[in-house]
Protein backbone atom coordinates (compact mmCIF):
# COMPACT_ATOMS: atom_id res chain seq x y z
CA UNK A 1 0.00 0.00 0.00
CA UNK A 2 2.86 2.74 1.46
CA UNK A 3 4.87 1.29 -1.82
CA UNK A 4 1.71 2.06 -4.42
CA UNK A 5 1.52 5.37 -2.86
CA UNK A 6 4.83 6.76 -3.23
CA UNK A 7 4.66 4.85 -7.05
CA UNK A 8 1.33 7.19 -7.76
CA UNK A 9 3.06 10.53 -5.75
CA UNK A 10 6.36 9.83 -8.58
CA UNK A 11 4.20 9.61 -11.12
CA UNK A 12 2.25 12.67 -10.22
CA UNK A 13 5.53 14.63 -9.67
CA UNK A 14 6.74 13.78 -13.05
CA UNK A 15 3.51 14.60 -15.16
CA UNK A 16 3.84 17.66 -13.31
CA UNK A 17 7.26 18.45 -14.06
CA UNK A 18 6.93 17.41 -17.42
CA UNK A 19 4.07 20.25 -17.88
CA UNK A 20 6.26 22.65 -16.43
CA UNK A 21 9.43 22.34 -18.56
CA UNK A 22 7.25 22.05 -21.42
CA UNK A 23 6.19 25.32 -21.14
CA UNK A 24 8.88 26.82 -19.78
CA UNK A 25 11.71 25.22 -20.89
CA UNK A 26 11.86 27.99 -23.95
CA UNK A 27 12.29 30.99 -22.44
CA UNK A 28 14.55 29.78 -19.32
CA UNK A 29 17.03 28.66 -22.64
CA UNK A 30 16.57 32.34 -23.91
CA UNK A 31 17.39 33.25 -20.36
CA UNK A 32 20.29 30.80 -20.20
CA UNK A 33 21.42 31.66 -23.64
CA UNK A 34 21.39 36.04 -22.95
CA UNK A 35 23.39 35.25 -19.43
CA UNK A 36 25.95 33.32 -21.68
CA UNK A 37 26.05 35.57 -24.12
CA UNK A 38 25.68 33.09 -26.96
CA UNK A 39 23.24 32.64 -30.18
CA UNK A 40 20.04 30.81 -30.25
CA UNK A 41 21.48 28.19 -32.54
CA UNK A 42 24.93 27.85 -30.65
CA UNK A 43 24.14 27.74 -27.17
CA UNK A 44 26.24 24.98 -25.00
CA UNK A 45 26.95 26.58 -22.09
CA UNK A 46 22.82 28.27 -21.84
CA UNK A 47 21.90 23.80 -22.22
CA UNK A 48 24.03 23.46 -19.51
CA UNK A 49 22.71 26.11 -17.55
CA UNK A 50 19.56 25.18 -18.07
CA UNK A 51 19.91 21.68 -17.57
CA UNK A 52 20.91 22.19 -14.15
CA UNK A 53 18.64 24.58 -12.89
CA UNK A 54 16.06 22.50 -14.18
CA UNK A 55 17.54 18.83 -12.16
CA UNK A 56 17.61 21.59 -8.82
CA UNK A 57 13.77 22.52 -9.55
CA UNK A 58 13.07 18.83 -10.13
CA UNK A 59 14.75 18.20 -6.75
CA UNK A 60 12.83 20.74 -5.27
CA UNK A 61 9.46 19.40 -6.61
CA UNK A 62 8.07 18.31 -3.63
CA UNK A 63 9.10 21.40 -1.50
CA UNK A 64 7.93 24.26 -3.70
CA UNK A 65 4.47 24.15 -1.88
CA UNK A 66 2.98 27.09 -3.76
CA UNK A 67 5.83 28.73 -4.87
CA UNK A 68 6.31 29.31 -9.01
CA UNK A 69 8.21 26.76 -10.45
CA UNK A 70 9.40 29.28 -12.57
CA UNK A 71 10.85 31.42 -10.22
CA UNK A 72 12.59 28.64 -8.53
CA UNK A 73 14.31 27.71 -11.97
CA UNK A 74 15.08 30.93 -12.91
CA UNK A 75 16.71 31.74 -9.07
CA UNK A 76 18.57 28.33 -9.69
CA UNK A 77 19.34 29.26 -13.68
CA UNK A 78 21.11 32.83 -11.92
CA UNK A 79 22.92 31.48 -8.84
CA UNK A 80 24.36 28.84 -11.31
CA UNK A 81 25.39 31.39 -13.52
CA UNK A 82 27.03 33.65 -11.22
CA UNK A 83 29.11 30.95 -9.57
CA UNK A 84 30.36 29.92 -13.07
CA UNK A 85 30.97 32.91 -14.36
CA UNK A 86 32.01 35.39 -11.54
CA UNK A 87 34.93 32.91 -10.75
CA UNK A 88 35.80 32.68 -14.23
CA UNK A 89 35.75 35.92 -15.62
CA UNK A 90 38.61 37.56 -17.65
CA UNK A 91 38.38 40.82 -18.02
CA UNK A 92 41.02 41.04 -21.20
CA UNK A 93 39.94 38.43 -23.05
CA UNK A 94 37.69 38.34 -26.31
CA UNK A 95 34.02 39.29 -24.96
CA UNK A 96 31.37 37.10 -25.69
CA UNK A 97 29.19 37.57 -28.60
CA UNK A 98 25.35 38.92 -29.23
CA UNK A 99 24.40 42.33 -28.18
CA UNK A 100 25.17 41.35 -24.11
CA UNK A 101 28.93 40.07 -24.95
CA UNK A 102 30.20 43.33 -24.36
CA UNK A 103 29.01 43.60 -20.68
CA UNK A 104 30.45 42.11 -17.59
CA UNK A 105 29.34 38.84 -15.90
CA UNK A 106 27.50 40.52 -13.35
CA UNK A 107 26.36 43.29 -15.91
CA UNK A 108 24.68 40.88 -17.70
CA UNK A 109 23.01 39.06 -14.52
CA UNK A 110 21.73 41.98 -13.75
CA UNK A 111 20.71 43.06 -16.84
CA UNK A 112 18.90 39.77 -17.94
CA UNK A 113 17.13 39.60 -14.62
CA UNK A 114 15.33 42.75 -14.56
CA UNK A 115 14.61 43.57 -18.06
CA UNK A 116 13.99 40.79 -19.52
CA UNK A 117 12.85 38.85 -16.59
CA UNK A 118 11.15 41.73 -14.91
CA UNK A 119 12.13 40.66 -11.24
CA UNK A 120 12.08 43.50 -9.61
CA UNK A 121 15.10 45.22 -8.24
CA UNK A 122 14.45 44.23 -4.43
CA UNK A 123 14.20 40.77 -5.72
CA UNK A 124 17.37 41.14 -7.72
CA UNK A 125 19.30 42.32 -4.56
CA UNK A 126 18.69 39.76 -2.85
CA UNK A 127 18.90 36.61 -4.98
CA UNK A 128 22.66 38.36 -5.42
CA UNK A 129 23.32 39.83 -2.32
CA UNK A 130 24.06 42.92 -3.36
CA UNK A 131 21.86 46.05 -2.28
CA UNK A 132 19.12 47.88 -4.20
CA UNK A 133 21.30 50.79 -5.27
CA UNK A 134 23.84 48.83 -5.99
CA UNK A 135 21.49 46.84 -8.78
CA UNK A 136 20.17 50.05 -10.03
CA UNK A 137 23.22 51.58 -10.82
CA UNK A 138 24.88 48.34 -12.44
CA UNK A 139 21.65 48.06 -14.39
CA UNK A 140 22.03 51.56 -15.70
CA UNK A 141 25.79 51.43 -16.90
CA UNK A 142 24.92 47.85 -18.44
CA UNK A 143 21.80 49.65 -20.01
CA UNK A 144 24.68 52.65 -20.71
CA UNK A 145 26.61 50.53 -22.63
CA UNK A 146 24.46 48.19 -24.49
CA UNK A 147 22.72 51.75 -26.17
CA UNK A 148 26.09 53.33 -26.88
CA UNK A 149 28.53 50.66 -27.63
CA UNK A 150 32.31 52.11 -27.20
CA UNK A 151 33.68 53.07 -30.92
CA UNK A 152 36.35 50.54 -31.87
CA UNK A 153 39.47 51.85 -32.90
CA UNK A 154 38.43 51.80 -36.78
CA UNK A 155 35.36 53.94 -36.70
CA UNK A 156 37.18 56.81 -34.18
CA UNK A 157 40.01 56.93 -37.36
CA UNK A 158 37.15 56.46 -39.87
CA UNK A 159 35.53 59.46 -38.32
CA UNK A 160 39.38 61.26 -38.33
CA UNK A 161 40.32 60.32 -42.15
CA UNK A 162 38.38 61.61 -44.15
CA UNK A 163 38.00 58.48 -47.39
């Protein structure tokens, strides 16, 4: 009887995860795929971001009790993210692609998360542990420089010498 139980509860659990990923599973990749700063159709590192922040929300199944699925993945997606990339980050070396490859790790966090995302800046702060000024000014600079890109060196002498 206790065995039957938990064999009906496992099976419930997965149909359940199963609906979530299936209609979620799209935009945590875009999510994934803007934090690594790669394109849609060559995205390794956003699978693998993905993949396990979605094995931590499957873990956490049981435990959500009310609590958005979503939000769980996409808190698990970020703190995945950060640890990777914070640790790894090379300032000097050739910037990731896409329209977010010129901004920092944390930058781009940031930046994903609230505008694209649209967690709030409270919410930000605190899945990072930074404070709420601290979020809104790194969300302005990366906002700063994703509008006005820095010149590189052949436009500032295009704009020089005259052709």
């Amino acid at each position: 009887m206790v065995r039957e139980r938990h064999t009906v509860q496992g099976a419930r659990r997965a149909r359940e995860f199963e609906a979530f990923v299936a209609g979620a599973a799209g935009r945590l990749l875009r999510t994934a795929t803007l934090l690594a700063a790669e394109t849609p159709d060559d995205n390794p590192r956003a699978r693998r971001l993905l993949t396990h922040a979605l094995a931590h929300t499957y873990a956490d199944w049981d435990r959500l009790r009310g609590e958005d699925p979503y939000d769980r993945a996409r808190q698990h997606l970020a703190v995945r993210y950060a640890r990777g990339a914070w640790h790894q980050y090379v300032p000097f070396r050739s910037p990731p692609g896409g329209v977010l490859g010129g901004l920092g790790p944390r930058e781009r966090l940031v930046l994903v998360l609230r505008l694209y995302e649209g967690v709030a800046e409270e919410q930000t702060a605190a899945l990072l542990g930074l404070t709420v000024e601290r979020v809104e000014v790194m969300c302005t600079r990366a906002m700063e420089k994703v509008l006005r890109p820095p010149r590189s060196p052949a436009q500032a002498v295009a704009k020089v010498v005259p052709s």
